[in-house]
Protein backbone atom coordinates (compact mmCIF):
# COMPACT_ATOMS: atom_id res chain seq x y z
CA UNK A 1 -80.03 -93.98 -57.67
CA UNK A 2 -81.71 -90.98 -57.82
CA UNK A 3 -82.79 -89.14 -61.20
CA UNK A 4 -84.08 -85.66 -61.96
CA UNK A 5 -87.28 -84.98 -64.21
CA UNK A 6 -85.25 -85.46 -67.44
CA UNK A 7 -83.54 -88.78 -66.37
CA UNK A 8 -79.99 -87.69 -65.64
CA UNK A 9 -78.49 -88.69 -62.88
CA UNK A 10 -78.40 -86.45 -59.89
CA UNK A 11 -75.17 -88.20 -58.17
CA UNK A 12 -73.13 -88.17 -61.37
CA UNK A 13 -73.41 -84.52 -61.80
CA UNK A 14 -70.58 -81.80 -61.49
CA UNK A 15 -71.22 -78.55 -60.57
CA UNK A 16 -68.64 -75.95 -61.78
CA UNK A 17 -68.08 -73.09 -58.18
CA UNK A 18 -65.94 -70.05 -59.57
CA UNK A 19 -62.26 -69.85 -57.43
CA UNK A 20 -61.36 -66.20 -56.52
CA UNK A 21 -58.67 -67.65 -54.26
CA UNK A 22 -56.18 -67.23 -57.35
CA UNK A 23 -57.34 -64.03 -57.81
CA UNK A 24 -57.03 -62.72 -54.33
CA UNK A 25 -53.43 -63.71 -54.07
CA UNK A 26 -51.95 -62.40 -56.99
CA UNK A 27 -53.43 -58.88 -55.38
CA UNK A 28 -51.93 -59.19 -52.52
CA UNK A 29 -48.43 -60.19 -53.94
CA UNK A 30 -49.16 -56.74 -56.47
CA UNK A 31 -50.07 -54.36 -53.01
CA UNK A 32 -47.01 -56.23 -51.24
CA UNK A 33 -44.33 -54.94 -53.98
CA UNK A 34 -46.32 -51.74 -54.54
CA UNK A 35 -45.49 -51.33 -51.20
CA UNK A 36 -41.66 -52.43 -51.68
CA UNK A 37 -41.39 -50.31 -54.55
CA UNK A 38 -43.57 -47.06 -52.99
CA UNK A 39 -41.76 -47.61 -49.42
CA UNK A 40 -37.87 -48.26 -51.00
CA UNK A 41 -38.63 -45.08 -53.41
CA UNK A 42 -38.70 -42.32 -50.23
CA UNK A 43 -36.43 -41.62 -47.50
CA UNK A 44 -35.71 -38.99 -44.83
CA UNK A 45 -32.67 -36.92 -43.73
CA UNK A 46 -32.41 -35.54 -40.53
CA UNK A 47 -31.48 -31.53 -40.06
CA UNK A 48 -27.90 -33.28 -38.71
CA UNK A 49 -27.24 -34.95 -41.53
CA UNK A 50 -26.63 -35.52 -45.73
CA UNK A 51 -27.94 -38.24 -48.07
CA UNK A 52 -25.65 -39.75 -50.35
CA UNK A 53 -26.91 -41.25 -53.19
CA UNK A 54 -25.68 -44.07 -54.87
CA UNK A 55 -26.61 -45.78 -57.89
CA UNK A 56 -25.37 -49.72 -57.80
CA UNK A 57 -22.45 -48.73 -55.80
CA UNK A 58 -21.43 -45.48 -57.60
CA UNK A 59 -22.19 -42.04 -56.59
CA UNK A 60 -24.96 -40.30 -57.77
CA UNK A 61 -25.61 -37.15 -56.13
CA UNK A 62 -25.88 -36.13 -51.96
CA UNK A 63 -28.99 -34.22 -50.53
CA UNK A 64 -30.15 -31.93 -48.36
CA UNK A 65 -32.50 -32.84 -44.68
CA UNK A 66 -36.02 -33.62 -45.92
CA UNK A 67 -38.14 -36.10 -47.61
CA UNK A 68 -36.29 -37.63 -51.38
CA UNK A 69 -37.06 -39.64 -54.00
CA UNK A 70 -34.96 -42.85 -55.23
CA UNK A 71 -35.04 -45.56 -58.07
CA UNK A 72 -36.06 -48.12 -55.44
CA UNK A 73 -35.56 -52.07 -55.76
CA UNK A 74 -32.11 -51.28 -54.81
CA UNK A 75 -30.99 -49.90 -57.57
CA UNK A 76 -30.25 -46.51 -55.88
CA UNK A 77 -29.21 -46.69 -51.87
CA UNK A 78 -28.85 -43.79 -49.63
CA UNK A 79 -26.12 -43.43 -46.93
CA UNK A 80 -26.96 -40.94 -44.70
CA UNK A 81 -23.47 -39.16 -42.89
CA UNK A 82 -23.49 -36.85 -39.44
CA UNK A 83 -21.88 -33.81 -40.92
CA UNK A 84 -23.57 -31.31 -38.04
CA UNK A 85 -23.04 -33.60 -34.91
CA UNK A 86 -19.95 -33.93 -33.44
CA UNK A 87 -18.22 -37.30 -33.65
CA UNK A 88 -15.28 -38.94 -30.61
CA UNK A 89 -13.13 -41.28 -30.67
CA UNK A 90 -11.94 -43.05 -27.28
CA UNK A 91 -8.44 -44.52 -26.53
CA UNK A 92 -7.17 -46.59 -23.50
CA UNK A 93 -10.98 -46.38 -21.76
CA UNK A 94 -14.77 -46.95 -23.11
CA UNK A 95 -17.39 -44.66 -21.99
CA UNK A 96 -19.83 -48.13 -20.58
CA UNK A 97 -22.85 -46.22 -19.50
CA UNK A 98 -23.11 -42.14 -20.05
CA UNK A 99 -25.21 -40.03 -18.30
CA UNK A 100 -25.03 -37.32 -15.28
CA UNK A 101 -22.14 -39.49 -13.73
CA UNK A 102 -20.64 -40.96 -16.55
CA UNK A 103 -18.95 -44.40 -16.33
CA UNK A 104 -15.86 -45.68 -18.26
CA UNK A 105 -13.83 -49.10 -18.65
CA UNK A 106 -10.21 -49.43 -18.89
CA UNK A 107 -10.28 -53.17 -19.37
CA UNK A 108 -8.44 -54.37 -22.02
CA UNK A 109 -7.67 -51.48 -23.46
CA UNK A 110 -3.84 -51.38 -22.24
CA UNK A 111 -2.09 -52.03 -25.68
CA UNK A 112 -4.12 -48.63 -26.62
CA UNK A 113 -2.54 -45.97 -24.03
CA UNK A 114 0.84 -48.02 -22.82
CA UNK A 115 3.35 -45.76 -24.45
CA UNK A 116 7.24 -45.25 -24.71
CA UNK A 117 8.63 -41.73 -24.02
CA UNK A 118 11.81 -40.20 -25.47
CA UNK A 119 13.35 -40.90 -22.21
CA UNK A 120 13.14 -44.36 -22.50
CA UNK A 121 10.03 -44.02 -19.48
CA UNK A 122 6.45 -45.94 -19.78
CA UNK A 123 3.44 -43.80 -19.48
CA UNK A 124 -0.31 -44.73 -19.26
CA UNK A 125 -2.50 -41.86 -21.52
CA UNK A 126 -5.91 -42.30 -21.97
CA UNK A 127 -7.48 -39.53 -24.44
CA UNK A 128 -10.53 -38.62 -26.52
CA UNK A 129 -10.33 -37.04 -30.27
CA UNK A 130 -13.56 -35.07 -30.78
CA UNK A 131 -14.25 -34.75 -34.88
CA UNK A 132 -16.73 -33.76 -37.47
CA UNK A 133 -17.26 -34.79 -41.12
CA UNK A 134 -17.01 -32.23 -43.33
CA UNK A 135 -16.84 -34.04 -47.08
CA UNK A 136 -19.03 -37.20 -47.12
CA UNK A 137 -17.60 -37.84 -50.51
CA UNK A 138 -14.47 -38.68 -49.12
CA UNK A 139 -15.53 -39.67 -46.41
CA UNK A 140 -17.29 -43.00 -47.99
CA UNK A 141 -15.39 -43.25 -50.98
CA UNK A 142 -11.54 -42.16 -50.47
CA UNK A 143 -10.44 -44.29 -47.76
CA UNK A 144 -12.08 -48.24 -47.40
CA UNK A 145 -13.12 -48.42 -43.19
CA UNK A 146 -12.16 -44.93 -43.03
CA UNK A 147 -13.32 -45.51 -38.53
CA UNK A 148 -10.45 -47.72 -38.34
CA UNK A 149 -8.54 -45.92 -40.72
CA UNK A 150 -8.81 -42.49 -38.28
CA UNK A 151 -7.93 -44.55 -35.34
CA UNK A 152 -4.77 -46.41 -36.63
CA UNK A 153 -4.20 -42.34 -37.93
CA UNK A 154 -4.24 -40.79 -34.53
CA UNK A 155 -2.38 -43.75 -32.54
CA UNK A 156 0.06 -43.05 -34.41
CA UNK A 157 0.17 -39.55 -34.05
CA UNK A 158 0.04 -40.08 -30.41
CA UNK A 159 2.44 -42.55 -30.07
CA UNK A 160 4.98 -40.40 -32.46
CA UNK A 161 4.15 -36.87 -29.74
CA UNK A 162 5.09 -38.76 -26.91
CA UNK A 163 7.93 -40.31 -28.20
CA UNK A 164 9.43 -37.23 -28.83
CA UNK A 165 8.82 -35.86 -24.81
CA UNK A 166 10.09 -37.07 -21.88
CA UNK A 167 7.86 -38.77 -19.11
CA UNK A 168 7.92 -35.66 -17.16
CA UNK A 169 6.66 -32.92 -19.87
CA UNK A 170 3.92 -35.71 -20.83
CA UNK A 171 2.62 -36.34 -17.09
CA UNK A 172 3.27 -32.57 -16.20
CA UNK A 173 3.97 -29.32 -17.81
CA UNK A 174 3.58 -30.40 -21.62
CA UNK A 175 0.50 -32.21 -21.62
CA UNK A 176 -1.36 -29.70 -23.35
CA UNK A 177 1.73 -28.70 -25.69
CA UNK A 178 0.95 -32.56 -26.67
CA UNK A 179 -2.68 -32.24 -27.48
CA UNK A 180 -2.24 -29.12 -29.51
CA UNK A 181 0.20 -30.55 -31.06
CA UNK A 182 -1.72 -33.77 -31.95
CA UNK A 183 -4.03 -32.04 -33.09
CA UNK A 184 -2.24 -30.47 -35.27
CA UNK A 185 -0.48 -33.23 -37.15
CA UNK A 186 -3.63 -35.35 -37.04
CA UNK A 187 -5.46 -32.66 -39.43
CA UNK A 188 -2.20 -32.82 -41.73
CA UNK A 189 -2.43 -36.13 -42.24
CA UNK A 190 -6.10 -36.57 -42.60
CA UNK A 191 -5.49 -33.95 -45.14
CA UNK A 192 -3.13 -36.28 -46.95
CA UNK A 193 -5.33 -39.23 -47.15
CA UNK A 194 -8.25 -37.24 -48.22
CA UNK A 195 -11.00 -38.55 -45.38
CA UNK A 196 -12.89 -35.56 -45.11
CA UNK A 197 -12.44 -35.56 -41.65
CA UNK A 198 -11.89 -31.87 -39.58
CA UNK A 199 -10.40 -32.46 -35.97
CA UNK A 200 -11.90 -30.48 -33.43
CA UNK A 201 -10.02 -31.34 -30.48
CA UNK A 202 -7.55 -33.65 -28.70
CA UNK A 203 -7.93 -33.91 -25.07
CA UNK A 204 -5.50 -35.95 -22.93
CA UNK A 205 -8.24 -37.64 -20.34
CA UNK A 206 -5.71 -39.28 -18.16
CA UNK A 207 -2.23 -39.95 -18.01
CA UNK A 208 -0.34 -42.04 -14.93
CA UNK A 209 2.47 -43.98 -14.77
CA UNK A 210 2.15 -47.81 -15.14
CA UNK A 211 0.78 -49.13 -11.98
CA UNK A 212 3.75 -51.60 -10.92
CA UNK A 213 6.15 -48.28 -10.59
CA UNK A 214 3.29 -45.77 -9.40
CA UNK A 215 5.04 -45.78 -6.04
CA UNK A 216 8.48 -45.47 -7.10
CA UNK A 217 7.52 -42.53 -9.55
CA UNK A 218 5.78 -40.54 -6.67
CA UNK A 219 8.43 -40.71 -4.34
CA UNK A 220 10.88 -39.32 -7.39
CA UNK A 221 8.02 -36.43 -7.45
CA UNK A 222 7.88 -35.97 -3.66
CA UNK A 223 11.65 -35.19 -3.86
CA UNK A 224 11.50 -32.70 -6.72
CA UNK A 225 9.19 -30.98 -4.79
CA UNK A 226 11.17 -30.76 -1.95
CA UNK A 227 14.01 -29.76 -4.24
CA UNK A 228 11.69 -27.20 -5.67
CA UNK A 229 10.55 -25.97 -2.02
CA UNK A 230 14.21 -25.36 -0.87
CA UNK A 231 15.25 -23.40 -4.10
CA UNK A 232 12.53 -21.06 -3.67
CA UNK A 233 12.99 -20.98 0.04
CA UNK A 234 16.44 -20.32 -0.87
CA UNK A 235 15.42 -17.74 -3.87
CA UNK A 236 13.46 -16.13 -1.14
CA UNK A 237 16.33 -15.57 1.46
CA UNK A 238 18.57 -13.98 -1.75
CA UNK A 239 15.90 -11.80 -2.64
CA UNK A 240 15.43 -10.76 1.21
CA UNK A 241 19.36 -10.47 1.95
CA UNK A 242 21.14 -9.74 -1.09
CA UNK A 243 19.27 -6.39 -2.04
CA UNK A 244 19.34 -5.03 1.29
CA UNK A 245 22.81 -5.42 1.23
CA UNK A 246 23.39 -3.76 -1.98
CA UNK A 247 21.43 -0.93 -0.98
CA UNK A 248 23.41 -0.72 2.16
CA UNK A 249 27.05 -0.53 -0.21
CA UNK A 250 25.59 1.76 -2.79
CA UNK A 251 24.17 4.03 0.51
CA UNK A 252 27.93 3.34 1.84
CA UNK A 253 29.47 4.03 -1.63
CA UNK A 254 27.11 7.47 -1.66
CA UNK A 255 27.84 9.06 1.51
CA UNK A 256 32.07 8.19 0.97
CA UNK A 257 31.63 10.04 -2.24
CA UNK A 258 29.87 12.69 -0.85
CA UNK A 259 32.30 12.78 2.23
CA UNK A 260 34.90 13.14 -0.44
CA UNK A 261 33.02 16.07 -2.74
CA UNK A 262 33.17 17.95 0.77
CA UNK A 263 36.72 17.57 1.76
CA UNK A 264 37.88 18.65 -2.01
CA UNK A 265 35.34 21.41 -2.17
CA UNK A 266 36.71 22.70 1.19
CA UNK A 267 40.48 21.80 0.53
CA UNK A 268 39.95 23.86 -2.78
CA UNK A 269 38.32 26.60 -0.78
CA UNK A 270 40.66 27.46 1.84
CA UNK A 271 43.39 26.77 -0.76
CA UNK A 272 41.63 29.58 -2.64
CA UNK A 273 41.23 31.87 0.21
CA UNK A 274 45.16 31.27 1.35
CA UNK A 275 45.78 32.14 -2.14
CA UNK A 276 43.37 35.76 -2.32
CA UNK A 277 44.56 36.15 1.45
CA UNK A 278 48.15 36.08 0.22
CA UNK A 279 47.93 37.91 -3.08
CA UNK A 280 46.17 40.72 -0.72
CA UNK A 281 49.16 40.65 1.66
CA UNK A 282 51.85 41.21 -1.14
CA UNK A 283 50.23 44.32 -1.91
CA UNK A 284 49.91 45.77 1.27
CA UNK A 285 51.69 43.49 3.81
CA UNK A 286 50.85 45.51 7.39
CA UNK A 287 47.18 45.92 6.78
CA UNK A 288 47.14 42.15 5.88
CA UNK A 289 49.10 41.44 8.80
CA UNK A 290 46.92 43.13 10.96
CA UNK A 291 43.46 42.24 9.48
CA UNK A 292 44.89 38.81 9.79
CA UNK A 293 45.79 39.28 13.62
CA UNK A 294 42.50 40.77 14.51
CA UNK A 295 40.07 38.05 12.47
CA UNK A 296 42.11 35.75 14.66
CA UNK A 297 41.68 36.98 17.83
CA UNK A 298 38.24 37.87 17.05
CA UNK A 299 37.39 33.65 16.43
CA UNK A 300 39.79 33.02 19.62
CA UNK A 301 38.71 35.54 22.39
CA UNK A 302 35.23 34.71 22.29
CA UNK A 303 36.34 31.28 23.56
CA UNK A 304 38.60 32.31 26.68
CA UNK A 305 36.78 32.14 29.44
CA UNK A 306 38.60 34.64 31.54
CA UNK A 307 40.23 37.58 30.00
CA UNK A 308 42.92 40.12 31.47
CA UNK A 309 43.69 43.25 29.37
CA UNK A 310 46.73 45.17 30.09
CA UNK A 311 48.23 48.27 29.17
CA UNK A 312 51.42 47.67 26.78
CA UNK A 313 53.85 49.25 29.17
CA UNK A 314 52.46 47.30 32.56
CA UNK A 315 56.26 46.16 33.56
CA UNK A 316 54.39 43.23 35.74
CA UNK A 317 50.94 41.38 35.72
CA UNK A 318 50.81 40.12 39.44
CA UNK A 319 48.60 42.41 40.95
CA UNK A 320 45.74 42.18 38.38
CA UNK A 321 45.70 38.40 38.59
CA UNK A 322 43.48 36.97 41.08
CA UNK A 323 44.95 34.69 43.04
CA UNK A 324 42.21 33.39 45.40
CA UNK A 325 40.40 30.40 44.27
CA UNK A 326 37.18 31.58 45.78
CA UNK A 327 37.01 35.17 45.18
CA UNK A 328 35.49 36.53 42.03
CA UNK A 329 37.45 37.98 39.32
């Protein structure tokens, strides 16, 4: 055994070597919920967006985009709610992959747009709500899974709108009538339940018949076509015919009245000039008589062709008459 200069044992010695490992760790757990605290204290909201505060659960306050302060350790949380971008909702189809040429899914999705019309009829519609949130108050806190909640909401909506058509105004002519009206009743009744929810649009993407009588219902459209392409054919012959016809009576109708105007207008004239003729001959009968005689014969001689005069006490007329056929007068 070995022994230093003042007899002590060398090998029985302990040396005492300070530990800072100890000390090292506890600074590392202290940075590590600095950290925590300094990282769970801050948060961000987007231009697109509003913070809403909460304090265990219970609201607090909501803020604007930009960097906040919280109590951190979870004692104050932050939702943050879209109330600038523009929210949809999709029914009977899922958009799979967006982009220039979108994609979408109907798979599985039949119980969604399979729907009974007031005529007893089965129609397939597909359509999108487009939304915004406009109160993130009620929003988060008036309605528990308000997402859901909106989509039970406008099924229903959709589902009492086509009810209330037949399968024709929903495939055809009313399908916008239907989405305006959707839209309508969908912002009543998120009204009522207080979601804070504004409806922008409802657009009906697709609507079809059910496959297994897609054949049956186009042939029943083929033939109203056909019906519709005679009645205007036929519409177009009345329009053609039955004006030019009444034209023709009324031009008919026009020229018998005017025949008739004429025929009174002259009856009343010459029953006017008898009349002035006669009152003119009761006062002086001979110069009547004779006036009379020589109006007469002046309208009648110019249309004799050959004329003979003759004194009034000729006894006989045979030798002025010319009796051959060839001679001259």
């Amino acid at each position: 055994m070995s022994q230093g200069p003042f007899g002590e044992d060398l090998n029985m010695r302990t040396i005492q070597v300070p530990r800072p490992q100890g000390r090292i760790v506890a600074l590392v757990v202290v940075a590590i919920v600095a950290f925590v605290v300094i990282s769970s204290s801050f948060y961000t909201v987007d231009p697109e967006e509003i913070g809403v505060v909460m304090r265990f659960g219970k609201f607090v306050r909501d803020t604007d985009p930009g960097l906040h302060f919280k109590l951190p350790a979870g004692i104050e949380t932050v939702e943050k709610v879209p109330i600038q971008r523009q929210k949809k909702v999709e029914f009977g189809f899922r958009t799979r992959e967006p982009g220039i040429r979108t994609q979408y899914t109907t798979a599985g999705f039949t119980d969604e747009s399979l729907m009974l019309t007031g005529d007893l009829n089965a129609a397939v519609v597909d359509w999108v709500v487009q939304y915004r949130i406009t109160d993130p108050f009620m929003y988060l806190f008036k309605v528990r899974d308000v997402d859901n909640t909106f989509r039970a909401m406008t099924e229903a909506v959709m589902r009492k709108v086509v009810g209330d058509r037949t399968v024709n105004e929903v495939l055809t002519i009313g399908r916008q009538e239907v989405a305006d009206l959707i839209e309508v009743q969908l912002q009543e009744l998120c009204e009522q339940y207080e979601i804070g929810i504004k409806v922008d649009q409802v657009v009906l993407q697709d609507v079809n018949p059910p496959d297994p009588v897609k054949p049956s219902f186009n042939e029943v459209n083929e033939a109203q076509q056909e019906r519709e392409k005679l009645i205007n054919e036929a519409q177009s012959e009345y329009n053609r015919v039955i004006p030019r016809a009444l034209g023709e009576a009324q031009q008919t109708i026009q020229v018998a009245e005017g025949y008739a105007l004429d025929r009174v207008n002259r009856a009343e004239g010459e029953a006017n000039r008898f009349a002035s003729i006669f009152d003119a001959y009761r006062l002086s009968p001979e110069v009547t008589r004779k006036r009379i005689y020589l109006e007469t014969m002046g309208e009648v001689l110019p249309k004799v062709k050959n004329k003979i005069i003759v004194d009034g006490d000729l006894k006989g007329v045979l030798p002025l008459l010319n009796l051959n056929p060839g001679g001259g007068e």
